[in-house]
N, C-alpha and C. Protein backbone atom coordinates (compact mmCIF):
# COMPACT_ATOMS: atom_id res chain seq x y z
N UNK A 1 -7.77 39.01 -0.80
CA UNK A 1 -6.96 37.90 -0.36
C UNK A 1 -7.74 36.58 -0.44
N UNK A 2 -8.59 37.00 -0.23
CA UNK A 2 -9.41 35.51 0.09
C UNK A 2 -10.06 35.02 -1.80
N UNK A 3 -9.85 35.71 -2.53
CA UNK A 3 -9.99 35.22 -3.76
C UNK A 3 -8.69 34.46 -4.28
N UNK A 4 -7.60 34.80 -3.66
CA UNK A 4 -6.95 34.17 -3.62
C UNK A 4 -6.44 32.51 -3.24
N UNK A 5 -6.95 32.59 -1.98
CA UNK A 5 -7.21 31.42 -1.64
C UNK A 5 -8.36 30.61 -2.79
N UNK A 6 -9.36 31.07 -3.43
CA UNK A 6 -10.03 29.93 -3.59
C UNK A 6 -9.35 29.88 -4.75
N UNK A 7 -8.36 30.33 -5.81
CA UNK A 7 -7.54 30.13 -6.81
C UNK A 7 -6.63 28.90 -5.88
N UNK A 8 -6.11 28.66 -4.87
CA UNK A 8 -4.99 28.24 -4.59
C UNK A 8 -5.54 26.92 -4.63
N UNK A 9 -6.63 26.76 -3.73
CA UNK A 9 -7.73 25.59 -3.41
C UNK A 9 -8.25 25.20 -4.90
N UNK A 10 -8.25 26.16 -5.78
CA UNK A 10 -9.14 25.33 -6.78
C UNK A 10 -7.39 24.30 -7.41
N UNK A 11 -6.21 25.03 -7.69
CA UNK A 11 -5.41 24.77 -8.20
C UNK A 11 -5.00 23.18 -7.51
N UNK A 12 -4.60 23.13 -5.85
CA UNK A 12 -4.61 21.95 -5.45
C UNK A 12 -5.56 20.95 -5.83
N UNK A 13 -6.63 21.32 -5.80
CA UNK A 13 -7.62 20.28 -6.21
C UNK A 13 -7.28 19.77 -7.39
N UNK A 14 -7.30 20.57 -8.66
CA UNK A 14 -6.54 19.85 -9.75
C UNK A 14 -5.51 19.37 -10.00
N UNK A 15 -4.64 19.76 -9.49
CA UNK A 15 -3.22 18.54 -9.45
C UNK A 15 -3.30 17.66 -8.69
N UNK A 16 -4.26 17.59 -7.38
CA UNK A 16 -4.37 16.41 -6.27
C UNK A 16 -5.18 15.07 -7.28
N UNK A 17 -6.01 15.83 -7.86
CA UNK A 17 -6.87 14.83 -8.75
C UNK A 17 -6.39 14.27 -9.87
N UNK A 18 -5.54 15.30 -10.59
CA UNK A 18 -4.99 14.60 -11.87
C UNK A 18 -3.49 13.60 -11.77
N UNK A 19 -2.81 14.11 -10.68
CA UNK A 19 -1.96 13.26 -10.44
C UNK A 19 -2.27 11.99 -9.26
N UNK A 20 -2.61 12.27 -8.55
CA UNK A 20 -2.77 11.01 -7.59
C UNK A 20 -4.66 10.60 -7.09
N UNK A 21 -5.30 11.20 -7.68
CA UNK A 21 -6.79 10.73 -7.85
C UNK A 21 -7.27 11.12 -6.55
N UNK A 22 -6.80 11.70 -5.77
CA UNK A 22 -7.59 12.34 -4.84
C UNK A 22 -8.98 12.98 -4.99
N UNK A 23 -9.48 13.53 -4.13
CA UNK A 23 -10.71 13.88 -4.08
C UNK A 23 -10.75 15.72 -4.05
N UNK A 24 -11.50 16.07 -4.04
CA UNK A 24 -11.30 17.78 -4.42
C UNK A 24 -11.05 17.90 -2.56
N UNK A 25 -11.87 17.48 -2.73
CA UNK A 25 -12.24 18.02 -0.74
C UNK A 25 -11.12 17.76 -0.18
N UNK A 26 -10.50 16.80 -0.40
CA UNK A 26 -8.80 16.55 0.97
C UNK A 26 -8.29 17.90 1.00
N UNK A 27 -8.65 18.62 -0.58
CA UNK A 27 -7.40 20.00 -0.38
C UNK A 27 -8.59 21.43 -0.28
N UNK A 28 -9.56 21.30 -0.91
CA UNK A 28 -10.27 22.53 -0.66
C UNK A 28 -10.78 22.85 0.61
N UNK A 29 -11.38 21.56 1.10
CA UNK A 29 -11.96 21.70 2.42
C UNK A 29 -11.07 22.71 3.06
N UNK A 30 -10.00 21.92 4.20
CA UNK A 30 -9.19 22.81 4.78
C UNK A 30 -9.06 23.94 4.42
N UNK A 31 -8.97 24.34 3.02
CA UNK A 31 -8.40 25.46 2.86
C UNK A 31 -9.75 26.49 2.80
N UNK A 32 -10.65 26.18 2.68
CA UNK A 32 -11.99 26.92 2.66
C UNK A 32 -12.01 27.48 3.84
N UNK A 33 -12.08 26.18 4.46
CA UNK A 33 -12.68 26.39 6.10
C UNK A 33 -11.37 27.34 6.58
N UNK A 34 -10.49 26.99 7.01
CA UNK A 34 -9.57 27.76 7.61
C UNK A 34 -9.18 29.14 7.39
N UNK A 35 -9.25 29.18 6.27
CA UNK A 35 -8.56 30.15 5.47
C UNK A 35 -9.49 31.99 5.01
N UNK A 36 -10.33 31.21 4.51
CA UNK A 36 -11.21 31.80 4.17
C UNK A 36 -12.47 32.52 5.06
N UNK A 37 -12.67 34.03 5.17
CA UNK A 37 -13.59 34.15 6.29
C UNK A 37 -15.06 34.00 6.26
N UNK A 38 -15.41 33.80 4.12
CA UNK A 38 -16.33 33.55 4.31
C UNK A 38 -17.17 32.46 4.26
N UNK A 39 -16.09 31.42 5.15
CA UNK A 39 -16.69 29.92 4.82
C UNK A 39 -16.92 29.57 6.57
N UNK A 40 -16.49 30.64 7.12
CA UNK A 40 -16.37 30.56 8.57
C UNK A 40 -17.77 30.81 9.25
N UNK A 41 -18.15 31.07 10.44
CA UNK A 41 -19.21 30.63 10.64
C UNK A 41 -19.84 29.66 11.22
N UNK A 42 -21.43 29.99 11.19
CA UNK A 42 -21.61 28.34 11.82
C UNK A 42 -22.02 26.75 10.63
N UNK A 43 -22.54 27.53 9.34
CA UNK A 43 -22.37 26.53 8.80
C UNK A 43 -21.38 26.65 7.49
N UNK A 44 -19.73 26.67 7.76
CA UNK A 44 -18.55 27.19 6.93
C UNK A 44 -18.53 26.04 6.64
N UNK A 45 -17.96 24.87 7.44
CA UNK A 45 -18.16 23.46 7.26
C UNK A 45 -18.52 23.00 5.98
N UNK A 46 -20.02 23.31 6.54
CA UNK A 46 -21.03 22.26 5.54
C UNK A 46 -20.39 23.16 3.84
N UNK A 47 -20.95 24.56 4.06
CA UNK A 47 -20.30 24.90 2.97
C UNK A 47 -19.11 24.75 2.11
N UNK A 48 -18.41 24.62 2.53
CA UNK A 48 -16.87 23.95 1.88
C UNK A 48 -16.93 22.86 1.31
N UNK A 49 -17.71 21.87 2.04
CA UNK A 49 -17.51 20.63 1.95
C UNK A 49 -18.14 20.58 0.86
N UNK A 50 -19.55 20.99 0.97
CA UNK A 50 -20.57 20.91 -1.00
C UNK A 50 -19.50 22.09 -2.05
N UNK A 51 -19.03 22.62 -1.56
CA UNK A 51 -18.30 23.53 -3.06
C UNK A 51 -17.67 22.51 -3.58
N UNK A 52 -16.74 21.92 -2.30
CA UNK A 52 -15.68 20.31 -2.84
C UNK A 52 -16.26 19.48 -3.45
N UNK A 53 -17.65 18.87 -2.87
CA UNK A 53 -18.06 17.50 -3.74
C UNK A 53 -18.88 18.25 -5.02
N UNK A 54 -18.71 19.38 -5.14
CA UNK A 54 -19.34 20.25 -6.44
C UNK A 54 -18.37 19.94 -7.19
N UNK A 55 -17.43 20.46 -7.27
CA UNK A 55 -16.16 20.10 -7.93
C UNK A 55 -15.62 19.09 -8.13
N UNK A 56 -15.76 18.10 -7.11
CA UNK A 56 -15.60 16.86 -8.02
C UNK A 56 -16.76 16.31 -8.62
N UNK A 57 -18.05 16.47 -8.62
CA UNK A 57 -18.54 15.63 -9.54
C UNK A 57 -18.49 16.84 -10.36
N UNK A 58 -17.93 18.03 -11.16
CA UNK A 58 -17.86 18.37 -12.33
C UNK A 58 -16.66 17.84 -13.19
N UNK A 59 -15.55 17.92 -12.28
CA UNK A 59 -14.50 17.09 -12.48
C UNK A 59 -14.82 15.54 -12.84
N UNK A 60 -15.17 14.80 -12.35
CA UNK A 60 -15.72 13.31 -12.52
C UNK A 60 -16.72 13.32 -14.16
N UNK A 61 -17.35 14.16 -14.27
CA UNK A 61 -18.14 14.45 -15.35
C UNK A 61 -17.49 14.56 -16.54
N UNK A 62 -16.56 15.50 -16.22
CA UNK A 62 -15.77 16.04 -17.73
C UNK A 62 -14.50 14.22 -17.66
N UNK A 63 -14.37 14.25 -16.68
CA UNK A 63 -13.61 12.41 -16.92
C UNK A 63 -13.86 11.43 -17.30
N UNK A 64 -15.61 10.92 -16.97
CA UNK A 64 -16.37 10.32 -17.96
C UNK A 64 -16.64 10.33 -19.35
N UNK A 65 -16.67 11.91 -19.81
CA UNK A 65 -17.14 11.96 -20.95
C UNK A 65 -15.91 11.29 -21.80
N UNK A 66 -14.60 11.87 -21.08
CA UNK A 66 -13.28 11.83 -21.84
C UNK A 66 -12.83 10.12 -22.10
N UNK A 67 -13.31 9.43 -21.13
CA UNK A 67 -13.16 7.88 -21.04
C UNK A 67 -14.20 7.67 -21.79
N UNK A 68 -15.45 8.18 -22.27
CA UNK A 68 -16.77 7.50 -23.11
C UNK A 68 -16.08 8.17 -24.90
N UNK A 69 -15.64 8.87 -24.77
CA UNK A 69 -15.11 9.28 -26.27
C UNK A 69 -14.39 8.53 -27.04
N UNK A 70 -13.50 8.12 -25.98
CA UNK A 70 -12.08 7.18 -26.04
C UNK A 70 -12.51 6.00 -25.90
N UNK A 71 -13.44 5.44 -25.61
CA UNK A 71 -13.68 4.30 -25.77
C UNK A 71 -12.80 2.95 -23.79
N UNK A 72 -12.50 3.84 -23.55
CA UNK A 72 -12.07 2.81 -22.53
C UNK A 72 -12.64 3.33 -21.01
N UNK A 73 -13.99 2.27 -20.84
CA UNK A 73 -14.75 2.46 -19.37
C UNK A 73 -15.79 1.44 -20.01
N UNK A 74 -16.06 0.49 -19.22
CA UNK A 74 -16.59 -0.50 -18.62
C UNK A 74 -18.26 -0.07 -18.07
N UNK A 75 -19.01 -0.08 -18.97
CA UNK A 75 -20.35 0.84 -17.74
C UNK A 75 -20.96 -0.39 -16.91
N UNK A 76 -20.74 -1.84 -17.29
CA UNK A 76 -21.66 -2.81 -16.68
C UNK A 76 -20.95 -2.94 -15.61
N UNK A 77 -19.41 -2.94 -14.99
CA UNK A 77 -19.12 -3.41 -13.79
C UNK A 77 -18.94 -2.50 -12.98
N UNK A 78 -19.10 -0.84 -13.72
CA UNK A 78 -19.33 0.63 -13.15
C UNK A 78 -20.27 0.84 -12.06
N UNK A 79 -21.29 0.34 -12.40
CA UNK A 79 -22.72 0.82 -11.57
C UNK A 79 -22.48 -0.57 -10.45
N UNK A 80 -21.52 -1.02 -10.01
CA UNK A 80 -21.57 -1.88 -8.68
C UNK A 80 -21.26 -0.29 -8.07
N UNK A 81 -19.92 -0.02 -8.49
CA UNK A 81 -19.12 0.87 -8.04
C UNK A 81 -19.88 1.90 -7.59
N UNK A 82 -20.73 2.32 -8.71
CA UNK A 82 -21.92 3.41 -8.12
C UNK A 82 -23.24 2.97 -7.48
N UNK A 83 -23.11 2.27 -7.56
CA UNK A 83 -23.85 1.71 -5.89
C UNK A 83 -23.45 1.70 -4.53
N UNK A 84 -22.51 1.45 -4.77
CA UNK A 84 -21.52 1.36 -3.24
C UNK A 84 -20.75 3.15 -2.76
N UNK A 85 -20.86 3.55 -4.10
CA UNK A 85 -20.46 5.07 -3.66
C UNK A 85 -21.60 6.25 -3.61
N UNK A 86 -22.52 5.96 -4.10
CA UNK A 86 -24.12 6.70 -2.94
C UNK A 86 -24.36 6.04 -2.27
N UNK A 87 -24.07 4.75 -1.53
CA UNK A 87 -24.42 4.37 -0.30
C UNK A 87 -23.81 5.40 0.76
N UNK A 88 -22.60 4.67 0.67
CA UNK A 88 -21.46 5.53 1.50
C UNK A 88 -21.93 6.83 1.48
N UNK A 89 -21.87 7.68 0.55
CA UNK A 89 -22.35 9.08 0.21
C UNK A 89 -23.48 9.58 1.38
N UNK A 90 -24.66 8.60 1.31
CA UNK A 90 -25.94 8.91 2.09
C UNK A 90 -25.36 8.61 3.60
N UNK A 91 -24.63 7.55 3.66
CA UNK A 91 -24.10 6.96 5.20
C UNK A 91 -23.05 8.09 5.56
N UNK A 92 -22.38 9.17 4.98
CA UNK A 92 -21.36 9.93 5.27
C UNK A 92 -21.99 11.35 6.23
N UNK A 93 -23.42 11.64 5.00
CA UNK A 93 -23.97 12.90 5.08
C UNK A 93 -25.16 12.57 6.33
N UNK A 94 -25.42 11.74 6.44
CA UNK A 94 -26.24 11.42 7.73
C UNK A 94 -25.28 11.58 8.92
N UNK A 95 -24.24 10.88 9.15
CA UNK A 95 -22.78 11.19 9.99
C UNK A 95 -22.53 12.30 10.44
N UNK A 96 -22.21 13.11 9.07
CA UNK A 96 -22.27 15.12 9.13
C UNK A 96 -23.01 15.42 9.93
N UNK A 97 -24.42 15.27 9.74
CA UNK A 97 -25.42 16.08 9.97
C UNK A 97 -25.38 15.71 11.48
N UNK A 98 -25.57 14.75 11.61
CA UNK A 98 -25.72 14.17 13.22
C UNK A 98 -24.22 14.57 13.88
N UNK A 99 -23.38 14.71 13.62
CA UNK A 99 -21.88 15.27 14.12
C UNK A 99 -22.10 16.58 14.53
N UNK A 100 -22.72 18.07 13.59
CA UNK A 100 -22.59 19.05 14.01
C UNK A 100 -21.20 19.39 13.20
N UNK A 101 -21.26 20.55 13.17
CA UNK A 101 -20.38 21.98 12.68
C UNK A 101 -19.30 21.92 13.23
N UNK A 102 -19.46 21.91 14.79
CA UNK A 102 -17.95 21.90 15.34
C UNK A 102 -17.34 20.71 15.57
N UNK A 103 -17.67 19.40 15.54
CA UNK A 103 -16.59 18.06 15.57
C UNK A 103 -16.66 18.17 14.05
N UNK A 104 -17.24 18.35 12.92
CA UNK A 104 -16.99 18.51 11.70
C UNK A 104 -15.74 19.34 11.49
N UNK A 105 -16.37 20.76 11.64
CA UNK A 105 -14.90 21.80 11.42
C UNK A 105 -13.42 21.20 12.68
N UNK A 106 -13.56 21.23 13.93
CA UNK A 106 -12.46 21.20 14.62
C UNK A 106 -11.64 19.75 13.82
N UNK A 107 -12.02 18.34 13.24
CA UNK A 107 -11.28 17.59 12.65
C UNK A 107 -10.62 18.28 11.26
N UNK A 108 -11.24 19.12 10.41
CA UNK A 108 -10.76 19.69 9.33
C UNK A 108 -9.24 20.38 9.79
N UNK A 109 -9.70 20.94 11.11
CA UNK A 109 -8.52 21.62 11.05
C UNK A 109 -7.05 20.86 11.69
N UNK A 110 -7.54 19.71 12.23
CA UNK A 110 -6.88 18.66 13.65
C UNK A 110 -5.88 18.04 11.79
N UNK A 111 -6.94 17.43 10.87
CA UNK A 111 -6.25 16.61 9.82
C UNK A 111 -5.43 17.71 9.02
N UNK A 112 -5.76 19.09 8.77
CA UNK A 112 -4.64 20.09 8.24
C UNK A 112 -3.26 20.15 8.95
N UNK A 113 -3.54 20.21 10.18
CA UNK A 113 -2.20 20.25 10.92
C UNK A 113 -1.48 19.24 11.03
N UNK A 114 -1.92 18.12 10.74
CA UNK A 114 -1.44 16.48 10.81
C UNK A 114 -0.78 16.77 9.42
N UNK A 115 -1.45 16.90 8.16
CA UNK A 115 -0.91 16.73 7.09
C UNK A 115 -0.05 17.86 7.02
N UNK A 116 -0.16 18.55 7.18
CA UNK A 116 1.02 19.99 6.59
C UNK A 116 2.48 20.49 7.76
């Protein structure tokens, strides 16, 4: 069953991303964490969360290349952008860490029930 789920989670993630640019994590997270028993635990959390930002930067990767082939991406006004998104990145995961497992996981599940 639970291979199941990560088919379902991987599938949301790709339509969340290709149609409305979401992030992998809005849909895997939850569904990792909750769903799944072996993301449960004390650090299920953290785990979910790196499978998600795994997935999107492979996702982000294969999108780059596809915009560098094609000719349409901008790299000089890019790297503001990627500046400001490993900032945030480092300012997020410091947050995590100092939050703990359970105000981490208990919001995963507080924003699943909000959204669904």
């Amino acid at each position: 069953m639970e291979l199941f789920w990560y088919v379902v989670a991987a599938l949301g993630a790709g339509i969340g991303t290709g149609l409305a640019g979401l992030s992998a994590a809005t849909v895997m997270v939850p569904i990792l964490y909750v769903l799944c028993p072996s993301f449960g635990g004390e650090v299920g959390a953290y785990q979910a969360t790196a499978v998600a930002l795994a997935s999107d930067i492979l996702g982000s990767a294969i999108t780059t290349w596809t915009y560098i082939r094609y000719k349409n991406i901008d790299l000089r006004r890019g790297w503001i952008m990627f500046a400001c998104i490993v900032s945030m990145c480092v300012v997020g995961s410091l947050a995590a860490h100092r939050a703990g497992n359970v105000v981490l996981g208990g919001s995963l599940i507080f924003i699943k029930y909000v959204l669904m």
